[in-house]
C-alpha atoms as a PDB file:
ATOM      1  CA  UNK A   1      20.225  16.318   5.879  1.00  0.00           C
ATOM      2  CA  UNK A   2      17.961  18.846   6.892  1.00  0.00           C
ATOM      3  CA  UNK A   3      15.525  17.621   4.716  1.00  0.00           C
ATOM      4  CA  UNK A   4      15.445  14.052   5.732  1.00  0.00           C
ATOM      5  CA  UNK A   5      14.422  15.035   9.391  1.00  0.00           C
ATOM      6  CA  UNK A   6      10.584  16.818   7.852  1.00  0.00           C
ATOM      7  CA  UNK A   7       8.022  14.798   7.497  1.00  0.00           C
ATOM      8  CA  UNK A   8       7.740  13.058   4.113  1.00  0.00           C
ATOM      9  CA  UNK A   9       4.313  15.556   3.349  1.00  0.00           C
ATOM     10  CA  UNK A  10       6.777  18.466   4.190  1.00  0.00           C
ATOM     11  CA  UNK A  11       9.413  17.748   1.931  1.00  0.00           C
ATOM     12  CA  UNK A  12       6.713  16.970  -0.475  1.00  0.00           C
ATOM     13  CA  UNK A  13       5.658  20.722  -0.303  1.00  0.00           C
ATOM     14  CA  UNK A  14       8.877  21.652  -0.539  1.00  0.00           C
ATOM     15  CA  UNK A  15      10.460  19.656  -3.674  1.00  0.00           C
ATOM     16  CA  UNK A  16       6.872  20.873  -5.432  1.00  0.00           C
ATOM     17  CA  UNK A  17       8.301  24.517  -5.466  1.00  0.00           C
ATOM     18  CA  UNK A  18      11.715  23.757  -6.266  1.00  0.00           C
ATOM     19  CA  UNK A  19      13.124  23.793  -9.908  1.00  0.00           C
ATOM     20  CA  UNK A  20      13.241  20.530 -11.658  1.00  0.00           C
ATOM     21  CA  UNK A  21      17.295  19.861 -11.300  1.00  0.00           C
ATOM     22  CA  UNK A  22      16.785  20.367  -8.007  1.00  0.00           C
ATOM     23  CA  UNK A  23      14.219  18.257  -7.133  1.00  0.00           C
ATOM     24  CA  UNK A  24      15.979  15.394  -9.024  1.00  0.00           C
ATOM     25  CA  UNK A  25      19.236  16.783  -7.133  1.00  0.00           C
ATOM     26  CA  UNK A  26      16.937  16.566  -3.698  1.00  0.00           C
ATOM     27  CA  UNK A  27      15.781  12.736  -4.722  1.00  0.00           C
ATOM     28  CA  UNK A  28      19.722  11.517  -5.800  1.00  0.00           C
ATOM     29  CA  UNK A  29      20.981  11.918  -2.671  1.00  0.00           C
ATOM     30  CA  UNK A  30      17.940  11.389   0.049  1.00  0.00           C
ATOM     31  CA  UNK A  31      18.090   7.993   1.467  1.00  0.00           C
ATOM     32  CA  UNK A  32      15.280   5.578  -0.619  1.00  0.00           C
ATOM     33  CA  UNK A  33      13.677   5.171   2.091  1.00  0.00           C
ATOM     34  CA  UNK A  34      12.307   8.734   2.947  1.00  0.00           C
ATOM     35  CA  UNK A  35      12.928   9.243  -0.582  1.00  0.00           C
ATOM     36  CA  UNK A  36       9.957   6.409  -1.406  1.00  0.00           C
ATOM     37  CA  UNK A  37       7.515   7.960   1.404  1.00  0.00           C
ATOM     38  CA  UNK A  38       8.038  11.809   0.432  1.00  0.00           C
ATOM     39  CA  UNK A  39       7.527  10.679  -3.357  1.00  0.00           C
ATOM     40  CA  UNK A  40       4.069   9.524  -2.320  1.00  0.00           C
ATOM     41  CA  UNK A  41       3.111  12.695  -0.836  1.00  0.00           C
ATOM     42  CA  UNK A  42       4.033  14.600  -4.238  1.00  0.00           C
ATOM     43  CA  UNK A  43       1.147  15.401  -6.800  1.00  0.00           C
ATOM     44  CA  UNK A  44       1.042  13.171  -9.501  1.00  0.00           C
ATOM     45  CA  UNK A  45       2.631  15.104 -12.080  1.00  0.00           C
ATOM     46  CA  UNK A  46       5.484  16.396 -10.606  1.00  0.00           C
ATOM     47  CA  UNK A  47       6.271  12.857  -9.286  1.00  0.00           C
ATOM     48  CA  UNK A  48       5.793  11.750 -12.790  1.00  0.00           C
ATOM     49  CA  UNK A  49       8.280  14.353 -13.671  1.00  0.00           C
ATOM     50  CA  UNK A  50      11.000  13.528 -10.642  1.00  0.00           C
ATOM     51  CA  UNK A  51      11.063   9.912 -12.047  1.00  0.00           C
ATOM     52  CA  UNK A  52      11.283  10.495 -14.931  1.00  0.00           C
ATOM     53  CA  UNK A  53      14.360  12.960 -14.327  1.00  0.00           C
ATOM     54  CA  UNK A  54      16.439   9.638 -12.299  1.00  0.00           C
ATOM     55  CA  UNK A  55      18.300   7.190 -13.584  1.00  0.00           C
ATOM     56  CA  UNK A  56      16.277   4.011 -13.896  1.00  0.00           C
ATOM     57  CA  UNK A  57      18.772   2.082 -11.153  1.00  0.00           C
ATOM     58  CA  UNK A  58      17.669   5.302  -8.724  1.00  0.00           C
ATOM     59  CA  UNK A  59      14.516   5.006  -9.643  1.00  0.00           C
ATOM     60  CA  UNK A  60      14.162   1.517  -9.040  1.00  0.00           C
ATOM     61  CA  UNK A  61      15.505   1.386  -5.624  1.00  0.00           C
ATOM     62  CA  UNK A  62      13.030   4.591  -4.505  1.00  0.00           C
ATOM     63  CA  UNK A  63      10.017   2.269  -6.040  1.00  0.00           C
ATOM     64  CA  UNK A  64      10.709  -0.156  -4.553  1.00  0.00           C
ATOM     65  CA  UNK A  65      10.478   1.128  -1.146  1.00  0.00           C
ATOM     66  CA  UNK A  66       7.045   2.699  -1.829  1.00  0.00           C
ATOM     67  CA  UNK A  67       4.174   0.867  -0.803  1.00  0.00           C
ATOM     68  CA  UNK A  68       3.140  -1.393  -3.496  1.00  0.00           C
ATOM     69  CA  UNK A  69      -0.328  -0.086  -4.870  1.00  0.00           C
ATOM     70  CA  UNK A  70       1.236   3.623  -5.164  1.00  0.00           C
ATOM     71  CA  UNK A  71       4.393   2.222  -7.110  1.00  0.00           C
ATOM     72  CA  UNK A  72       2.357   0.582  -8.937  1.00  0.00           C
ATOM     73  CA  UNK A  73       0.258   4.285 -10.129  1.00  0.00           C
ATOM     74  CA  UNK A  74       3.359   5.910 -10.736  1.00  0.00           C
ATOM     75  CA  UNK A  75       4.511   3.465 -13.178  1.00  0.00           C
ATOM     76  CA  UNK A  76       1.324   3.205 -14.732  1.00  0.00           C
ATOM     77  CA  UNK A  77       1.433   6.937 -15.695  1.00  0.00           C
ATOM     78  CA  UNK A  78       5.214   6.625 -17.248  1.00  0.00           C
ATOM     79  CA  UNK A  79       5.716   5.135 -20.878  1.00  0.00           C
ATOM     80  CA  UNK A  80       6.118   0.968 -21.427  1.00  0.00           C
ATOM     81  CA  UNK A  81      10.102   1.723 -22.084  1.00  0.00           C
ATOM     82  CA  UNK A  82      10.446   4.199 -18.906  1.00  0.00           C
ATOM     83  CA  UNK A  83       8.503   1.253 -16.821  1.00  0.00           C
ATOM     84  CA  UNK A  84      10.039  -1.484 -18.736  1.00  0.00           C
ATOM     85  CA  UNK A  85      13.810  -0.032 -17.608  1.00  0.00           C
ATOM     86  CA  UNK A  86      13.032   0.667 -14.200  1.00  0.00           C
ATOM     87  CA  UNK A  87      11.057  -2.998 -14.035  1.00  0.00           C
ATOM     88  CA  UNK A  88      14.306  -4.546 -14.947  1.00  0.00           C
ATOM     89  CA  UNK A  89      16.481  -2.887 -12.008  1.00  0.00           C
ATOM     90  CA  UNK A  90      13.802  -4.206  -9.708  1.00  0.00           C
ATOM     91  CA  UNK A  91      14.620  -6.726  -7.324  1.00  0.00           C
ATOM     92  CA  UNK A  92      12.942 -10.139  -8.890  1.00  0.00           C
ATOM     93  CA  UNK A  93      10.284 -10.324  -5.929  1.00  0.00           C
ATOM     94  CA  UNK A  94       8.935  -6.580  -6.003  1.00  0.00           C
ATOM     95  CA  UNK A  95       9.317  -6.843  -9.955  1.00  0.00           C
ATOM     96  CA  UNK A  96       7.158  -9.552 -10.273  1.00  0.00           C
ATOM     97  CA  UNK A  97       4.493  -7.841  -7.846  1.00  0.00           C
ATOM     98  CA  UNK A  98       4.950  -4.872  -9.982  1.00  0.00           C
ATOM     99  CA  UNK A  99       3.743  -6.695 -13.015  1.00  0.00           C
ATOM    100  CA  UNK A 100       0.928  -8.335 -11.298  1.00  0.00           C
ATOM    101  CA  UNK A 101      -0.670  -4.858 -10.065  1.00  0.00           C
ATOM    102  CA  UNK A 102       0.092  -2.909 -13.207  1.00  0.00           C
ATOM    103  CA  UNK A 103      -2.389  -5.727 -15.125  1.00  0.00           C
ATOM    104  CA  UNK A 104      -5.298  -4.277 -13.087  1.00  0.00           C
ATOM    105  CA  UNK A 105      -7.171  -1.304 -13.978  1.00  0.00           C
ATOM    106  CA  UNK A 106      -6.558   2.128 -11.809  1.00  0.00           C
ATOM    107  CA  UNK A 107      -9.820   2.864 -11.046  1.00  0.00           C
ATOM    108  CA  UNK A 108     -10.952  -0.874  -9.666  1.00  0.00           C
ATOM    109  CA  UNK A 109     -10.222  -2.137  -6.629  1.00  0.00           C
ATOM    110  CA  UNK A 110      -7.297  -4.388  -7.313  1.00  0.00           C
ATOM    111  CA  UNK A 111      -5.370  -1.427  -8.598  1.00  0.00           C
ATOM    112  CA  UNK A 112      -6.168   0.753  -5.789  1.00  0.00           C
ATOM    113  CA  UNK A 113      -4.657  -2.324  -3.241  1.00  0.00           C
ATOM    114  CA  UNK A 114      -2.090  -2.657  -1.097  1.00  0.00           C
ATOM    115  CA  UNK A 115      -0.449  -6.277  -1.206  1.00  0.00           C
ATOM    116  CA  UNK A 116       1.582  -5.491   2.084  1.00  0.00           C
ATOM    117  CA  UNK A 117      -1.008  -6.944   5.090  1.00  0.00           C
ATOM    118  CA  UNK A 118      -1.448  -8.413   8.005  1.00  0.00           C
ATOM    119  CA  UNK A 119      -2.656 -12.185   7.649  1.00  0.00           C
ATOM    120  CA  UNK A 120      -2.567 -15.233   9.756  1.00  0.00           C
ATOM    121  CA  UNK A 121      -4.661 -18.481   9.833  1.00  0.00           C
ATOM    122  CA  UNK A 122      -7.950 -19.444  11.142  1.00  0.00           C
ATOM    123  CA  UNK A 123      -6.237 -21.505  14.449  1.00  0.00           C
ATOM    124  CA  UNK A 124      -4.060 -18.861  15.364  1.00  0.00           C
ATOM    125  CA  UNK A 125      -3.885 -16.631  19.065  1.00  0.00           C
ATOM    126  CA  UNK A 126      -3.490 -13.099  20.082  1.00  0.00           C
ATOM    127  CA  UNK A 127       0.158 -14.441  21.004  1.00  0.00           C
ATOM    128  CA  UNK A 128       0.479 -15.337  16.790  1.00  0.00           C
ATOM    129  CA  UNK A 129      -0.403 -12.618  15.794  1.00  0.00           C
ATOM    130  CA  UNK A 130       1.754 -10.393  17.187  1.00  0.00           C
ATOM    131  CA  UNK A 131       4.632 -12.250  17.046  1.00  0.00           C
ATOM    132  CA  UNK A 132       3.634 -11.939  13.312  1.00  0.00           C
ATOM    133  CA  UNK A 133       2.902  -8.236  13.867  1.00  0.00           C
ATOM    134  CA  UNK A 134       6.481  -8.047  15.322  1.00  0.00           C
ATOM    135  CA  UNK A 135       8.053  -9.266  11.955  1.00  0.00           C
ATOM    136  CA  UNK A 136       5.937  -7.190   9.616  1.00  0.00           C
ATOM    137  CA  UNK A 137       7.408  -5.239   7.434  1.00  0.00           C
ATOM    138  CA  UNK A 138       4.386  -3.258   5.995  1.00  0.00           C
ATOM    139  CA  UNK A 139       3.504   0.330   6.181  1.00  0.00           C
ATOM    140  CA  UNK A 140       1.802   0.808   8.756  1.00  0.00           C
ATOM    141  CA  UNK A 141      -1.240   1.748   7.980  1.00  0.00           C
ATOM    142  CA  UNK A 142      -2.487  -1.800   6.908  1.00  0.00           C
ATOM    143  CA  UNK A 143      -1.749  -3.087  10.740  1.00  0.00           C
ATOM    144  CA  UNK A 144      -4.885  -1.378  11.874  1.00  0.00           C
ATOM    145  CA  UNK A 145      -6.449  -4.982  11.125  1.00  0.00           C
ATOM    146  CA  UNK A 146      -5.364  -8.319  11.150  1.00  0.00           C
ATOM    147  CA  UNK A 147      -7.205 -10.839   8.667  1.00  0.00           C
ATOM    148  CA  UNK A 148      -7.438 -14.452   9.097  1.00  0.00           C
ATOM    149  CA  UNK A 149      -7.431 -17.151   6.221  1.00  0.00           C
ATOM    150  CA  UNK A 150      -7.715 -20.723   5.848  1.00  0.00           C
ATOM    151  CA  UNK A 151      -4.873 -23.063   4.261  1.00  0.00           C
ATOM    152  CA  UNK A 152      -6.523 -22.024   0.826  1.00  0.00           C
ATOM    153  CA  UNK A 153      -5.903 -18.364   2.145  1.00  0.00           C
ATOM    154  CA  UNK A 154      -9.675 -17.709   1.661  1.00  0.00           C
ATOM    155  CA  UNK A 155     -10.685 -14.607   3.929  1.00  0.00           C
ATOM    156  CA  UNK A 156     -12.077 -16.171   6.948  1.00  0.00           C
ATOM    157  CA  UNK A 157     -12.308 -13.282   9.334  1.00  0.00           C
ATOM    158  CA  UNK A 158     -10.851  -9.442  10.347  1.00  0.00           C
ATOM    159  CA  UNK A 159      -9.187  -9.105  14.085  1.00  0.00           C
ATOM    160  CA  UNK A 160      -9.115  -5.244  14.697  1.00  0.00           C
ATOM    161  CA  UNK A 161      -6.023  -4.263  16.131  1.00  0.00           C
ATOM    162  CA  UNK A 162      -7.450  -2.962  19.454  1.00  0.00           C
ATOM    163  CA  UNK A 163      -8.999  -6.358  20.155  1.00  0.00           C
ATOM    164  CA  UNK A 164      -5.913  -7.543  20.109  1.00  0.00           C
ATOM    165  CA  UNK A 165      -4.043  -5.712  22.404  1.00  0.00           C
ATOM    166  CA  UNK A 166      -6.733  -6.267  24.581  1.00  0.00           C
ATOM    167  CA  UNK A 167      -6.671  -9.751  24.096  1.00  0.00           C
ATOM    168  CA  UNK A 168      -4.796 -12.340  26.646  1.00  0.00           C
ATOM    169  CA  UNK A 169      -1.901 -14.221  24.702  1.00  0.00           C
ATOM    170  CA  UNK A 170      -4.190 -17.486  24.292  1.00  0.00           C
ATOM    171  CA  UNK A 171      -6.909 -16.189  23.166  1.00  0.00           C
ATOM    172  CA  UNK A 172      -8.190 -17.380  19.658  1.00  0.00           C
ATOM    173  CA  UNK A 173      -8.559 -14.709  17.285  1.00  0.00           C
ATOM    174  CA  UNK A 174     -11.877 -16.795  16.019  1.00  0.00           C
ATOM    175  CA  UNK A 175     -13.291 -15.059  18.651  1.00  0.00           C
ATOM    176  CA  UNK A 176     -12.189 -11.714  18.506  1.00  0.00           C
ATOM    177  CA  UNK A 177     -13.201 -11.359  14.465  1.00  0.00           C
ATOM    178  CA  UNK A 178     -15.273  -7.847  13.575  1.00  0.00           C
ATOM    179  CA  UNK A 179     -19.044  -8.966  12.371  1.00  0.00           C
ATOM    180  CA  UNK A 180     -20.353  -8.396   9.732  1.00  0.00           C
ATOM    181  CA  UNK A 181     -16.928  -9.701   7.678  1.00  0.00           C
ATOM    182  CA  UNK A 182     -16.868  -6.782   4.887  1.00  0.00           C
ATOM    183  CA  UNK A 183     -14.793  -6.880   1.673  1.00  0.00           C
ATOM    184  CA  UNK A 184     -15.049  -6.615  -1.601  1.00  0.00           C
ATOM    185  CA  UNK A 185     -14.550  -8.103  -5.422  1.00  0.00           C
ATOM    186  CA  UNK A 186     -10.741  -7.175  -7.049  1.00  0.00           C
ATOM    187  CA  UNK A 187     -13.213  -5.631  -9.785  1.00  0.00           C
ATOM    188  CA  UNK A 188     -15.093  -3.387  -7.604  1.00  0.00           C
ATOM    189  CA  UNK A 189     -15.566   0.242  -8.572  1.00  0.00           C
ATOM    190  CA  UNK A 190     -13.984   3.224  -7.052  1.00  0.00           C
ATOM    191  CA  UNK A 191     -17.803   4.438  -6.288  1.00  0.00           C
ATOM    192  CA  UNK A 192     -18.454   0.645  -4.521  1.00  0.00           C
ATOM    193  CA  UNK A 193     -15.170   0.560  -2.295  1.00  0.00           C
ATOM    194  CA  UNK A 194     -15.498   4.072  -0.943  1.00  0.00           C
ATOM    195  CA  UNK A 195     -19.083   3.658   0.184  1.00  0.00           C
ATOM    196  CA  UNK A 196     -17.993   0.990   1.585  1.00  0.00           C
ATOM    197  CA  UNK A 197     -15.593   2.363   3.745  1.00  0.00           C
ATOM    198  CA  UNK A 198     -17.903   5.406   4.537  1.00  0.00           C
ATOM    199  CA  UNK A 199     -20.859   3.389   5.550  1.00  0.00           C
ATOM    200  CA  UNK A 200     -19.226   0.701   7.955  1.00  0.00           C
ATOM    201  CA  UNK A 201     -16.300   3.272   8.858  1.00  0.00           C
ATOM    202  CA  UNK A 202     -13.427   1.169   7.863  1.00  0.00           C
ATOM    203  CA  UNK A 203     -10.238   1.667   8.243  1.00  0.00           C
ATOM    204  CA  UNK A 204      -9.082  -0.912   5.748  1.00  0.00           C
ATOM    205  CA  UNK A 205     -10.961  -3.107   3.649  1.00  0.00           C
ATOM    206  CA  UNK A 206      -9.710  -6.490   2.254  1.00  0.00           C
ATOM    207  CA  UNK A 207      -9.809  -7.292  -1.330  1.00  0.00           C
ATOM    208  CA  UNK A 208     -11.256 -10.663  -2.845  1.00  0.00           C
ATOM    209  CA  UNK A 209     -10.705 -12.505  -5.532  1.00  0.00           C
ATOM    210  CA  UNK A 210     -13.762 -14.539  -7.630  1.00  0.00           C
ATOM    211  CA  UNK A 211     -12.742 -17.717  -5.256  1.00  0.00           C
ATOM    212  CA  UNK A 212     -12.555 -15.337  -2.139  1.00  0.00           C
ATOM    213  CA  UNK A 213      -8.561 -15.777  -1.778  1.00  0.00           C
ATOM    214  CA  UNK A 214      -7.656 -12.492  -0.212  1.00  0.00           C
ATOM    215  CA  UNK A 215      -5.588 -10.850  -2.715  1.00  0.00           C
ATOM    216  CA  UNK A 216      -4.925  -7.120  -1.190  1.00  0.00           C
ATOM    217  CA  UNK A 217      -6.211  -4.962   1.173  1.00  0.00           C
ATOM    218  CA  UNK A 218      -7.444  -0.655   0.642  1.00  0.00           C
ATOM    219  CA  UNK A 219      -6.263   1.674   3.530  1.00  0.00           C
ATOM    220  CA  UNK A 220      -8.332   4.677   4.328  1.00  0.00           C
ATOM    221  CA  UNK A 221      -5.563   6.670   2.960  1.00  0.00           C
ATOM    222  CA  UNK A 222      -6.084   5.365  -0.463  1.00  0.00           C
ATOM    223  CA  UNK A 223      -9.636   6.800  -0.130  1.00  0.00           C
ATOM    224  CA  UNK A 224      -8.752   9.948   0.912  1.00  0.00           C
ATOM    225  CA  UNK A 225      -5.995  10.073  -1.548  1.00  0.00           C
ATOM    226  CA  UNK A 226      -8.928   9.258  -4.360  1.00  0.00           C
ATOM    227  CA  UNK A 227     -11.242  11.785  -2.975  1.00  0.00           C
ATOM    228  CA  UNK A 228      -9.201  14.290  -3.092  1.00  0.00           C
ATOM    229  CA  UNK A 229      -7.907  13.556  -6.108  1.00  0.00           C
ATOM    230  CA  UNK A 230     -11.677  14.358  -7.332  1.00  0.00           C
ATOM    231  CA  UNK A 231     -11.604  17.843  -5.626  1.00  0.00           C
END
C-alpha cells in the first residue's frame, strides 16, 4: 500500500534492490496499473527478470497497461515461448498491436513508437479536439501535440497543445498547425530521429509510413530513455 502511493521511478529504485521473490512478491499484488508504469522505470534486466518470475496471466495484464512501444521492448528481450504465453493472455486488441510492433526492428523508428496519440482530421476545431482530448486514453506524454490526418489518415499537420488552449472553440486547427510539418520514415535510424528531435526541439515526433499514413508517434522520453541507455 505504501508502495503504490511513490512515484512509479521510486518504486522502481526500490524493487531494483530488493531480492528477486520479493520483487515478484512486490509486482503480484500492486495494482497493474502502477504495476505497468513502475515496470517501465526498472532497468532492462531486472524487468526482464520480474517478468519472467510472473505467471504469464500476471504478466499479461501488467503489459498490457504499459504504453505500447515499451511492452513491446520487454517482450522483445524474453524468449518466443515466454512472449508467445504471455501474447496469448493478451486481450485480442493489445495482442494484435503487440505483434505488429514486435515485427519492427528495436533500433528503427517504428520500434521505438508509441501507437497511443492524439489524431483528428483535417476539418476539425479547437472544440474537436478536445472533446477528443477529453476521451483519450493515452499516456500522457503523447498529448503534448495533436496531429491532423486526412480520410486516408495521411499526416496533414501537428496542433501543439498550447495553441490549443489558446485557441477559441471554432477555431480550425488548419490554422493553428506548427510549420515546418516534421516527421520521419518507420525505418529511420536511432541517430536520424534523435537529431531530429534535438535540432527542431520536439517534444514528440510522428512516425510515417512509405505512403505517409501516420503510423506512431516518439515522445521525448523515448529519447532520453535511448540516450541514456548509451551512457
Amino acid at each position: 500500500e505504501l508502495l503504490s502511493k511513490l512515484h512509479p521511478a521510486d518504486i522502481a529504485d526500490i524493487v531494483e534492490d530488493l531480492a528477486p521473490d520479493e520483487r515478484e512478491a512486490v509486482f503480484e499484488t500492486l495494482d497493474e496499473d502502477v504495476a505497468a508504469e513502475a515496470l517501465e522505470e526498472v532497468e532492462p534486466k531486472v524487468q526482464k527478470a520480474i517478468v519472467e518470475s510472473l505467471d504469464s496471466d500476471r504478466a499479461a495484464d501488467i503489459v498490457e497497461e504499459m504504453d505500447p512501444d515499451a511492452a513491446a521492448d520487454l517482450l522483445a528481450d524474453l524468449t518466443d515461448d515466454h512472449t508467445s504465453e504471455i501474447l496469448l493472455e493478451m486481450a485480442p486488441k493489445e495482442r494484435e498491436e503487440m505483434v505488429e510492433l514486435l515485427e519492427f526492428k528495436e533500433n528503427s523508428a517504428a520500434g521505438r513508437m508509441n501507437t497511443e496519440y492524439m489524431a483528428v482530421g483535417v476539418g476539425a476545431t479547437a472544440h474537436d479536439a478536445v472533446e477528443t482530448l477529453r476521451r483519450f486514453e493515452g499516456g500522457v506524454e503523447t498529448v503534448s501535440t495533436i496531429y491532423l490526418i486526412d480520410s486516408h489518415g495521411t499526416l496533414a499537420g501537428a496542433v501543439p497543445l498550447a495553441k490549443l488552449v489558446l485557441a477559441s472553440p471554432e477555431t480550425p486547427l488548419l490554422s493553428l498547425t506548427q510549420e515546418p510539418l516534421i516527421s520521419c520514415r518507420a525505418d529511420a535510424g536511432e541517430k536520424e530521429f534523435a537529431e531530429l528531435f534535438d535540432k527542431y526541439n520536439l517534444l514528440t515526433l510522428p512516425v510515417i509510413d512509405d505512403h505517409n499514413k501516420l503510423t506512431g508517434v516518439i515522445t521525448s522520453d523515448d529519447v532520453i530513455s535511448l540516450l541514456r541507455a548509451k551512457l
